[in-house]
PDB file of N, CA and C in Angstrom:
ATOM      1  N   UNK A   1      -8.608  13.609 -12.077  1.00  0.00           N
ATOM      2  CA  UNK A   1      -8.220  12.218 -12.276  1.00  0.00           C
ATOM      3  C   UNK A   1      -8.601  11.402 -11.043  1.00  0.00           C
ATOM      4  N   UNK A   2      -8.818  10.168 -11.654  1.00  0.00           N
ATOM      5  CA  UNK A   2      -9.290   9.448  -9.803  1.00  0.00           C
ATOM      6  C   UNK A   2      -8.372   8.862  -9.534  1.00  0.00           C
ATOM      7  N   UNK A   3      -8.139   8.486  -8.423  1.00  0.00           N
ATOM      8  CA  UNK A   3      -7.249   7.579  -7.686  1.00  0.00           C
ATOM      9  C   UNK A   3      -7.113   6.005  -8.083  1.00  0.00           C
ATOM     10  N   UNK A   4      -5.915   5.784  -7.908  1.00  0.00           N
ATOM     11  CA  UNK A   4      -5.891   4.482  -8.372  1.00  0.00           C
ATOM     12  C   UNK A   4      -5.752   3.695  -7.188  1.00  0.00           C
ATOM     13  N   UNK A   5      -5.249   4.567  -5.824  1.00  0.00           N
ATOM     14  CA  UNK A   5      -5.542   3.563  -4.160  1.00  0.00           C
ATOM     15  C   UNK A   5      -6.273   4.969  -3.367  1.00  0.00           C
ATOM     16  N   UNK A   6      -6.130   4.493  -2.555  1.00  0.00           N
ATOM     17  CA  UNK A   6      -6.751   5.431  -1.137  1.00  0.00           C
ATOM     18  C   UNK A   6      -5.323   4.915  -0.037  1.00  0.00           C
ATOM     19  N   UNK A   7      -6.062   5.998   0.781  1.00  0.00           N
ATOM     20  CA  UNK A   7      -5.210   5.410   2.393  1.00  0.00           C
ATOM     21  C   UNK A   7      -5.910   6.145   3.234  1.00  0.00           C
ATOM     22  N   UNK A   8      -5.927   5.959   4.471  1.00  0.00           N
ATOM     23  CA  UNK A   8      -6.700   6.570   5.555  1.00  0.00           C
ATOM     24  C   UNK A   8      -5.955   7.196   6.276  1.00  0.00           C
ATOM     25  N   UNK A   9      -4.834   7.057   6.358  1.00  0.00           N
ATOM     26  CA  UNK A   9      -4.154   7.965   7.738  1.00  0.00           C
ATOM     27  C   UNK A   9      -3.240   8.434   7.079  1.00  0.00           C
ATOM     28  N   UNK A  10      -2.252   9.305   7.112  1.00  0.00           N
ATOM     29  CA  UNK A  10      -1.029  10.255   6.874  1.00  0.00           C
ATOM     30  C   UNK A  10       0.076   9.251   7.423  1.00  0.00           C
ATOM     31  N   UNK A  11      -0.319   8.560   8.008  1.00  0.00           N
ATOM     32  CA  UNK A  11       0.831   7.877   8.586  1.00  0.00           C
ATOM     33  C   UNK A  11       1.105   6.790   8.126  1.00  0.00           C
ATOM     34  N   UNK A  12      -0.049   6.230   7.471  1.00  0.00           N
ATOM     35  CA  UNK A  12      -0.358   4.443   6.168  1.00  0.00           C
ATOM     36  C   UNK A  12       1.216   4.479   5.661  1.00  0.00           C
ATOM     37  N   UNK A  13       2.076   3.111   5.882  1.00  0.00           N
ATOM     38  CA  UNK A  13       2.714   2.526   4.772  1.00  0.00           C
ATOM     39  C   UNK A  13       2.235   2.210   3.772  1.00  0.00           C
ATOM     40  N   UNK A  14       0.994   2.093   3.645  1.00  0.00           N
ATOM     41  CA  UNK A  14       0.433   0.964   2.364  1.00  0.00           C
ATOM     42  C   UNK A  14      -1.146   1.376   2.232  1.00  0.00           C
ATOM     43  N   UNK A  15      -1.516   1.676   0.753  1.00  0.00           N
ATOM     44  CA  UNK A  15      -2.613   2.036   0.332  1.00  0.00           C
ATOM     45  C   UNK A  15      -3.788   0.463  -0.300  1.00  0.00           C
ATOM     46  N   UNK A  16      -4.576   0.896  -0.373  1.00  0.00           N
ATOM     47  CA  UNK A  16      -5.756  -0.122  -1.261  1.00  0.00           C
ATOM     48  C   UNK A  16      -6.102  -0.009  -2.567  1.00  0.00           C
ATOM     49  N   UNK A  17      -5.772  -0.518  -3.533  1.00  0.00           N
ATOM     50  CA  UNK A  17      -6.430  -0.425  -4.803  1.00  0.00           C
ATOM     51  C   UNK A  17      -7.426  -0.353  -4.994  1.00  0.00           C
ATOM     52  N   UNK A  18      -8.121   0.569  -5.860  1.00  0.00           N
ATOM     53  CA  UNK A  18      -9.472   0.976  -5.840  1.00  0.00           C
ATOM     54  C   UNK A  18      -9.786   0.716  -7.401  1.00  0.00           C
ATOM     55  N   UNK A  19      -8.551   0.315  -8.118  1.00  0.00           N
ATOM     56  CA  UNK A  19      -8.953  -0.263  -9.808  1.00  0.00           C
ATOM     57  C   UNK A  19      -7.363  -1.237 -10.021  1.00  0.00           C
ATOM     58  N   UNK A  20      -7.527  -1.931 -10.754  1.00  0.00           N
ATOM     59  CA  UNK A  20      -6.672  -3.279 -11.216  1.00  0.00           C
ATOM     60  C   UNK A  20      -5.213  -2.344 -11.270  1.00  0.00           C
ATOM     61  N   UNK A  21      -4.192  -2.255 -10.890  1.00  0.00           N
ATOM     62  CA  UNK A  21      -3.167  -1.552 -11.139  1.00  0.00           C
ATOM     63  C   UNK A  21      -2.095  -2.985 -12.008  1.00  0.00           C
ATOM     64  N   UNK A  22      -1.478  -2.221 -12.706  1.00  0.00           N
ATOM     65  CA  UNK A  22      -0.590  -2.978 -13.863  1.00  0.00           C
ATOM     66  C   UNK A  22       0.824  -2.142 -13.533  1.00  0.00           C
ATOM     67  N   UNK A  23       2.016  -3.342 -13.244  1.00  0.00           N
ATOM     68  CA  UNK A  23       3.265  -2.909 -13.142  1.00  0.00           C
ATOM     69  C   UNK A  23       3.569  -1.969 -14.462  1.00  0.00           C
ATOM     70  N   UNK A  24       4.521  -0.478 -14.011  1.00  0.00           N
ATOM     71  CA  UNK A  24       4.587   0.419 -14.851  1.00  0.00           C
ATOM     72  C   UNK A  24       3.881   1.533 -14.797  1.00  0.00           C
ATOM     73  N   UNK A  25       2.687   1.218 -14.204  1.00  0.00           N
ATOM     74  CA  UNK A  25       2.057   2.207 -13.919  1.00  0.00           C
ATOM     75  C   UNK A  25       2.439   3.799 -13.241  1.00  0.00           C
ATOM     76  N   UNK A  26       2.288   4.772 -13.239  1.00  0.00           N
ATOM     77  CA  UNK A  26       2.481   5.970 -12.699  1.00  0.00           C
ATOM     78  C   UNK A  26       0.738   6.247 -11.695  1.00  0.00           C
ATOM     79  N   UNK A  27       1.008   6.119 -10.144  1.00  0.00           N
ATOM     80  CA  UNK A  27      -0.125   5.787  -9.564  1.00  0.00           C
ATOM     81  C   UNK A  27      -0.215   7.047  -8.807  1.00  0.00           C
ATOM     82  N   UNK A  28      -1.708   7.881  -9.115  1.00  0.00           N
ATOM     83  CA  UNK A  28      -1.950   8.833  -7.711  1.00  0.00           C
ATOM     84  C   UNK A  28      -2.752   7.830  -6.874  1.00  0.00           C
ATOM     85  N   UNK A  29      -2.531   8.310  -5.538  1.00  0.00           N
ATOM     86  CA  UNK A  29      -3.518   7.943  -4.371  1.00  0.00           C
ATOM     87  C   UNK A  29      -3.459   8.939  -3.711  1.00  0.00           C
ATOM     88  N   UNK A  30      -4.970   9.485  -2.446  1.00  0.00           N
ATOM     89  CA  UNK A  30      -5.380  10.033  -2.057  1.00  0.00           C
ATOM     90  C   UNK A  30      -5.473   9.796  -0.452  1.00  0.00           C
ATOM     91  N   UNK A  31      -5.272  10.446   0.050  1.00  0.00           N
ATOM     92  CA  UNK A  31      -5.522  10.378   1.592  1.00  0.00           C
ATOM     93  C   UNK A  31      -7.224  10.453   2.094  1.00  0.00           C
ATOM     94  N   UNK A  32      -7.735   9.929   3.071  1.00  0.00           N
ATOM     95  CA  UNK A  32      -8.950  10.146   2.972  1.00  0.00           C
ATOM     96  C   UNK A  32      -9.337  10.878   4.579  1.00  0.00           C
ATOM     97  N   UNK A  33      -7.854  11.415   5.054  1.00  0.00           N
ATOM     98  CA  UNK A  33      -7.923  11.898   6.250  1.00  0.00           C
ATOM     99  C   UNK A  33      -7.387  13.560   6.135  1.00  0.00           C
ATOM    100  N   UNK A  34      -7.051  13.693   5.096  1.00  0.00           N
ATOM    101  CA  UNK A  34      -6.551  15.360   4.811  1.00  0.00           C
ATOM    102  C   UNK A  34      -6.576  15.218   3.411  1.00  0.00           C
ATOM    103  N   UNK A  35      -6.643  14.678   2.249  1.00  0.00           N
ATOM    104  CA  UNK A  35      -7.127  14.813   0.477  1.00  0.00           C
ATOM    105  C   UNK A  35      -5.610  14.915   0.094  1.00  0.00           C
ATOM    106  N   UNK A  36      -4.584  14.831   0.862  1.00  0.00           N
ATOM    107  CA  UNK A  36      -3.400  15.021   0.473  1.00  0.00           C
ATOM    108  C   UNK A  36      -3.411  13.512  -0.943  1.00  0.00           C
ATOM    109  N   UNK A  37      -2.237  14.435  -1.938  1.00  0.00           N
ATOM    110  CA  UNK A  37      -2.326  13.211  -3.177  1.00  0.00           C
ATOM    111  C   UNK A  37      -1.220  12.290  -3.205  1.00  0.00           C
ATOM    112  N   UNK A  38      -0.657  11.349  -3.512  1.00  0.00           N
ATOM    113  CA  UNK A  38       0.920  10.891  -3.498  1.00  0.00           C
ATOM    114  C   UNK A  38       0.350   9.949  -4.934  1.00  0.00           C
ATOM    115  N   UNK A  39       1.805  10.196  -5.470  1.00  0.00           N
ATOM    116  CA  UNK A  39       2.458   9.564  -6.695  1.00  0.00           C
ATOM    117  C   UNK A  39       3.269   8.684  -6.456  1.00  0.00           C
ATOM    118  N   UNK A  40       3.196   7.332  -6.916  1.00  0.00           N
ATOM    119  CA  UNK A  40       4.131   6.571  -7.195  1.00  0.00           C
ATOM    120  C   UNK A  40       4.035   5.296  -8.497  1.00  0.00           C
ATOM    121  N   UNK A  41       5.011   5.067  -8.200  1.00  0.00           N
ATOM    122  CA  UNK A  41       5.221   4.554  -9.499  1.00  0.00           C
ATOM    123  C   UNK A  41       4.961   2.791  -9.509  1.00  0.00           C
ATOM    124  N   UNK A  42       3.918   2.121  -9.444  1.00  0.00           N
ATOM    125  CA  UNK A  42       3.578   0.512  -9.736  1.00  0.00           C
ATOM    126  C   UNK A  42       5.039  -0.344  -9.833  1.00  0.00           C
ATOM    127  N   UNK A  43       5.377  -1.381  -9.361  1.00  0.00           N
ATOM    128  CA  UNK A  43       6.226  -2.207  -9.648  1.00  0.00           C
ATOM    129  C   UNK A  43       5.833  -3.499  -9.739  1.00  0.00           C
ATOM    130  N   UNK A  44       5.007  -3.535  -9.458  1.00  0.00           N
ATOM    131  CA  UNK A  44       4.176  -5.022  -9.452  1.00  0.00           C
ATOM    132  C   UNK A  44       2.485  -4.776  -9.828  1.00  0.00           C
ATOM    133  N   UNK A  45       2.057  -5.455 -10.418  1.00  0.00           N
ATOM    134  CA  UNK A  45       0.732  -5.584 -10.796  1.00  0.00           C
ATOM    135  C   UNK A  45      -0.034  -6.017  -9.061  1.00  0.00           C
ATOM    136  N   UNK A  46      -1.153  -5.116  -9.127  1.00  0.00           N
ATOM    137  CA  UNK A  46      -1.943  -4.776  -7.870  1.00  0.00           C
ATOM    138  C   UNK A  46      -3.336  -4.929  -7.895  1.00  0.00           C
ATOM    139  N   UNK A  47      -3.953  -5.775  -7.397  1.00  0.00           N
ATOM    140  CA  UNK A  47      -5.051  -6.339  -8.277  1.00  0.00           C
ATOM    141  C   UNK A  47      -6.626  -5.373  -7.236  1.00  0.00           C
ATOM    142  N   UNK A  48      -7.337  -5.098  -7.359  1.00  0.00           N
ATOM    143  CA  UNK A  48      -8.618  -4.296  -6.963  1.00  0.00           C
ATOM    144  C   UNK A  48      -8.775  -4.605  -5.330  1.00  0.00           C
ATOM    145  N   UNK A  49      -8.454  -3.827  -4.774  1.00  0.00           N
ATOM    146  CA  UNK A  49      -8.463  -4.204  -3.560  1.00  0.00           C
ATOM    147  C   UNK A  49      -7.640  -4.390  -2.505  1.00  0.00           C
ATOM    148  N   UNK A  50      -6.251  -5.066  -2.755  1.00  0.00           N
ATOM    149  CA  UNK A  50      -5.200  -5.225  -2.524  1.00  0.00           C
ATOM    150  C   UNK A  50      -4.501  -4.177  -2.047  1.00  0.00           C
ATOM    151  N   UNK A  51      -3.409  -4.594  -1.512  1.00  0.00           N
ATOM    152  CA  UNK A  51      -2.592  -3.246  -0.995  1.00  0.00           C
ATOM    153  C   UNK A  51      -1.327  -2.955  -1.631  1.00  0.00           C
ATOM    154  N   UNK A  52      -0.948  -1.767  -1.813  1.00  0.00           N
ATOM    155  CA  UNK A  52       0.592  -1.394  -2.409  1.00  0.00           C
ATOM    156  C   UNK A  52       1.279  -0.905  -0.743  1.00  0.00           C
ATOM    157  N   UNK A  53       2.601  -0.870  -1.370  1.00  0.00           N
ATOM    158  CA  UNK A  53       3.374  -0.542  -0.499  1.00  0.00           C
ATOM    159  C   UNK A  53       3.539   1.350  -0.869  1.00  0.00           C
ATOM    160  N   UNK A  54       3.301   1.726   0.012  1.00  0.00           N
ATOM    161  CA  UNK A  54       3.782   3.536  -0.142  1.00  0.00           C
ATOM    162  C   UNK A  54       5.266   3.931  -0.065  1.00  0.00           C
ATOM    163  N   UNK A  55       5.977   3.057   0.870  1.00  0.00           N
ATOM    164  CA  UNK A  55       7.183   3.428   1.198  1.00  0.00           C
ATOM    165  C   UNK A  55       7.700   2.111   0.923  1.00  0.00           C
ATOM    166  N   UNK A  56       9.312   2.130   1.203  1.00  0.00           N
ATOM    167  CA  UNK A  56      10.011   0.877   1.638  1.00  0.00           C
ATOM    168  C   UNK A  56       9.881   0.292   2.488  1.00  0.00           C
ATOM    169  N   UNK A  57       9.759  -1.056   3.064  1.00  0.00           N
ATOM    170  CA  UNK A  57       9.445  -1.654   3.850  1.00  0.00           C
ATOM    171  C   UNK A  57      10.211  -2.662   4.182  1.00  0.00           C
ATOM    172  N   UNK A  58      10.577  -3.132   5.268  1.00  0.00           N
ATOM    173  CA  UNK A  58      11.868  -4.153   5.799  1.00  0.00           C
ATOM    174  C   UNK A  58      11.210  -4.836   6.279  1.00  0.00           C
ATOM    175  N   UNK A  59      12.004  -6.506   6.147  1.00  0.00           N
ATOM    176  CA  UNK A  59      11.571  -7.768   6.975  1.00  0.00           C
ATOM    177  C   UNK A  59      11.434  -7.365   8.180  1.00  0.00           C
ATOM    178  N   UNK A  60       9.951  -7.534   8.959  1.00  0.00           N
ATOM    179  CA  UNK A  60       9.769  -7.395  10.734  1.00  0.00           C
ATOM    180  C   UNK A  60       9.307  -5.962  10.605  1.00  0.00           C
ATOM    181  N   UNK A  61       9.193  -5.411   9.846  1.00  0.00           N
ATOM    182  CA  UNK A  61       8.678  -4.238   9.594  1.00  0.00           C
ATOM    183  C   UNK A  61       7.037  -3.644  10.113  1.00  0.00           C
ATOM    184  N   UNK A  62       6.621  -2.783  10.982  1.00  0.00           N
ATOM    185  CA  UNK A  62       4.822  -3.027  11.250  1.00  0.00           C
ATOM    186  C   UNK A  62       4.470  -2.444   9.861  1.00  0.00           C
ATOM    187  N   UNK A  63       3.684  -2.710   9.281  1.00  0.00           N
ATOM    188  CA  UNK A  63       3.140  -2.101   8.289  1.00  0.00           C
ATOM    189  C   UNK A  63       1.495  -1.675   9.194  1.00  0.00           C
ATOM    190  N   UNK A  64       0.957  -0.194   8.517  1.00  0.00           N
ATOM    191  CA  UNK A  64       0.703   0.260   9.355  1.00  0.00           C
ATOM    192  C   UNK A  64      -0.800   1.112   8.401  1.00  0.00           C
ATOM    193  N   UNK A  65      -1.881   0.484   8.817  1.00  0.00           N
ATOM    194  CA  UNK A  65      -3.305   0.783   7.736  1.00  0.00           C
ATOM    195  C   UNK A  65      -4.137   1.624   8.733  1.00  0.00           C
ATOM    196  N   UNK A  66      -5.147   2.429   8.301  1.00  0.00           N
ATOM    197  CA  UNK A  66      -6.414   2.982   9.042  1.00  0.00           C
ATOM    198  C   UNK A  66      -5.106   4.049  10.256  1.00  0.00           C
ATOM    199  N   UNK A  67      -4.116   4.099  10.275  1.00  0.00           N
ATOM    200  CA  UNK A  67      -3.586   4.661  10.994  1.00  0.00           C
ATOM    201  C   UNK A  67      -2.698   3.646  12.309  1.00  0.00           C
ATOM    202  N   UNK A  68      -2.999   2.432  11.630  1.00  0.00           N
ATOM    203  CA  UNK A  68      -2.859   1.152  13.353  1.00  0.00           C
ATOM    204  C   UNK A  68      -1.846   0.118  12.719  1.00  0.00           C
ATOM    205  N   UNK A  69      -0.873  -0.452  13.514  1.00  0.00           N
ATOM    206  CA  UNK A  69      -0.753  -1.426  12.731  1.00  0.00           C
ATOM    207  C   UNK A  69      -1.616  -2.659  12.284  1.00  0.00           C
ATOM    208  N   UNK A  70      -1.157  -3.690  11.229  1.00  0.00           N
ATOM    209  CA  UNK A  70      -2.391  -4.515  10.962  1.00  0.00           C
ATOM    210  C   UNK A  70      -1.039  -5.686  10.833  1.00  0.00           C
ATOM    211  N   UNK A  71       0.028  -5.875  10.858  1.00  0.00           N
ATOM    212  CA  UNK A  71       0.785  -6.577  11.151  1.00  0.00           C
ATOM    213  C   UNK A  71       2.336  -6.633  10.816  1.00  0.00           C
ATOM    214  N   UNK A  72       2.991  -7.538  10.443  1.00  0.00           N
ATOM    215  CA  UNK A  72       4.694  -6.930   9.615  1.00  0.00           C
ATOM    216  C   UNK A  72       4.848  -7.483   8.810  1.00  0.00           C
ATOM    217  N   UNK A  73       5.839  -7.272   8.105  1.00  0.00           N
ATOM    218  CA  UNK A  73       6.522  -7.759   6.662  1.00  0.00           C
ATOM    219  C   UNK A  73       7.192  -9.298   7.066  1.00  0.00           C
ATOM    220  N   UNK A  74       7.138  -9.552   6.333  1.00  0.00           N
ATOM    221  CA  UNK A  74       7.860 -11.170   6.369  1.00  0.00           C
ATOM    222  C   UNK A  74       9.342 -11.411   5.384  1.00  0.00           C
ATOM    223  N   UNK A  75       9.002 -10.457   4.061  1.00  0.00           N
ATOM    224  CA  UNK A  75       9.970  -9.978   3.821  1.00  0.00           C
ATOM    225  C   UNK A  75      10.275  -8.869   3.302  1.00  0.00           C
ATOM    226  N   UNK A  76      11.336  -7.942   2.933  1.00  0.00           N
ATOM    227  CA  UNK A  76      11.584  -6.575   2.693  1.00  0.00           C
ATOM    228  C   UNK A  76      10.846  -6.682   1.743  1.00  0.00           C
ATOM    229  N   UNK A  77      10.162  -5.659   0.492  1.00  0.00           N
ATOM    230  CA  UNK A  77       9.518  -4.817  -0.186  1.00  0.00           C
ATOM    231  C   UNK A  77       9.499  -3.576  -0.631  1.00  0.00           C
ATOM    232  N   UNK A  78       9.752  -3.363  -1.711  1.00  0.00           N
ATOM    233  CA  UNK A  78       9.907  -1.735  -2.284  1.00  0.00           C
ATOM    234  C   UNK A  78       8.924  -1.261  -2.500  1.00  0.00           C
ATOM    235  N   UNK A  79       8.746   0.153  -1.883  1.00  0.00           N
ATOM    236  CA  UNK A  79       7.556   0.601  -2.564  1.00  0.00           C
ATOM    237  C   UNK A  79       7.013   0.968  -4.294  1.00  0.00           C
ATOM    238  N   UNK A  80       5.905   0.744  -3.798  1.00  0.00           N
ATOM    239  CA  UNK A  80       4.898   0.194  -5.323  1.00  0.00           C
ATOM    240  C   UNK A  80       5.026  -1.009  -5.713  1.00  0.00           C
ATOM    241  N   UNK A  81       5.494  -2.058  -4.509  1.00  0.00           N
ATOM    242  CA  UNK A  81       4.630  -2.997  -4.207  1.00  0.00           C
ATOM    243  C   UNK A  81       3.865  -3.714  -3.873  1.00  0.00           C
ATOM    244  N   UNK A  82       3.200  -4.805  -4.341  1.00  0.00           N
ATOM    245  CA  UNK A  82       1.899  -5.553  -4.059  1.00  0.00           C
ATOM    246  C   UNK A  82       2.416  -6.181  -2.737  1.00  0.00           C
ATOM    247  N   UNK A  83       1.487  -5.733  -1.781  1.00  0.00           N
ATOM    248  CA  UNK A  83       1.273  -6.431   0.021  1.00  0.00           C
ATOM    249  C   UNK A  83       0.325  -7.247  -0.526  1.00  0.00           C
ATOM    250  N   UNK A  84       0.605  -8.614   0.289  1.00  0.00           N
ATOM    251  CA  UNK A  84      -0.481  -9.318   0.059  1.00  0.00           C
ATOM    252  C   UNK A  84       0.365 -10.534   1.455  1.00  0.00           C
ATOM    253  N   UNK A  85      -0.739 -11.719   1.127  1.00  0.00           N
ATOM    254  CA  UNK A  85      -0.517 -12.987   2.349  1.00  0.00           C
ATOM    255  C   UNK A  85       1.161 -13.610   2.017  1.00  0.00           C
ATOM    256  N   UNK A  86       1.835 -12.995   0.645  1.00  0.00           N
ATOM    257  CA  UNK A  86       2.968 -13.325   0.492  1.00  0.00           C
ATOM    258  C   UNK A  86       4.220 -12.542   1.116  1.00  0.00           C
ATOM    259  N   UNK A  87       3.864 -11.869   1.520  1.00  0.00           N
ATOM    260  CA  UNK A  87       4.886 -10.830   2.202  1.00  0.00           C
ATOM    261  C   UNK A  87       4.638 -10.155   3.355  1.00  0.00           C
ATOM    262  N   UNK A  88       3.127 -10.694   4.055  1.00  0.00           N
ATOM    263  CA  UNK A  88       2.754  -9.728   5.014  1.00  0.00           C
ATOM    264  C   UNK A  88       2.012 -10.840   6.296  1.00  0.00           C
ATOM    265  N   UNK A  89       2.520 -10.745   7.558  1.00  0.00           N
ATOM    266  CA  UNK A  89       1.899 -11.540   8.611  1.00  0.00           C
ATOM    267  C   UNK A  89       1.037 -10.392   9.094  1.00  0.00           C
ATOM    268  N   UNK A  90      -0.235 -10.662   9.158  1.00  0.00           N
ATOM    269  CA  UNK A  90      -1.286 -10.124   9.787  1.00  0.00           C
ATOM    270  C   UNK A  90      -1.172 -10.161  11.242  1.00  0.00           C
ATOM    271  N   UNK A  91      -1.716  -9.010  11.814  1.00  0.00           N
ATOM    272  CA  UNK A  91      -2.033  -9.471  13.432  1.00  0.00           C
ATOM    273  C   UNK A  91      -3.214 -10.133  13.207  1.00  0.00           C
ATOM    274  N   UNK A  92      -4.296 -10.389  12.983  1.00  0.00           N
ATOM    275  CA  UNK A  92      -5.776 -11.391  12.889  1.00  0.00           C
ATOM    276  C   UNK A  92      -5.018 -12.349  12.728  1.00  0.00           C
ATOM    277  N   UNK A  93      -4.583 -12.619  11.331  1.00  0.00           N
ATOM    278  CA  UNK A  93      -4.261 -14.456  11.210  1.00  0.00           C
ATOM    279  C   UNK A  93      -3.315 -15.307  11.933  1.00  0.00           C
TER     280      UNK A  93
END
């Protein structure tokens, strides 16, 4: 079966969609640093590209990609949810 995100590090809060994910969904993703698989379950529609949440995540939270952080939560988030510019302050922007 293919993956429906990726992640790069073992340590990623939050994966990338690699096909349109639809709330309800039952989601594998793949590690791309050891092939390890994780299951979770969609709560929000996740559009190609985009990021889900892997774990729970709290306001001020680093959320944490490629193994680094990439910035924090703005507000809490359950996992197998959609990260996006609505819930997430970048370190770049």
């Amino acid at each position: 079966m293919k993956p429906h995100f990726l992640f790069h590090n073992a340590n990623d809060s939050v994966g990338v969609a690699v096909v349109d994910i639809k709330a309800g969904e039952k989601l594998t993703g793949a590690c791309l640093e050891n092939g390890r698989k994780v299951n979770i379950d969609a709560l929000e529609n996740v559009p190609l590209g985009h990021k889900v949440a892997l774990k729970d995540l709290k306001d001020g939270e680093q959320v944490v990609k490629y193994g680094i952080s990439i910035g924090h939560m703005v507000q809490s988030t359950a996992k197998g949810k959609h990260i996006h510019v609505h819930n997430l302050k970048t370190n770049r922007w």
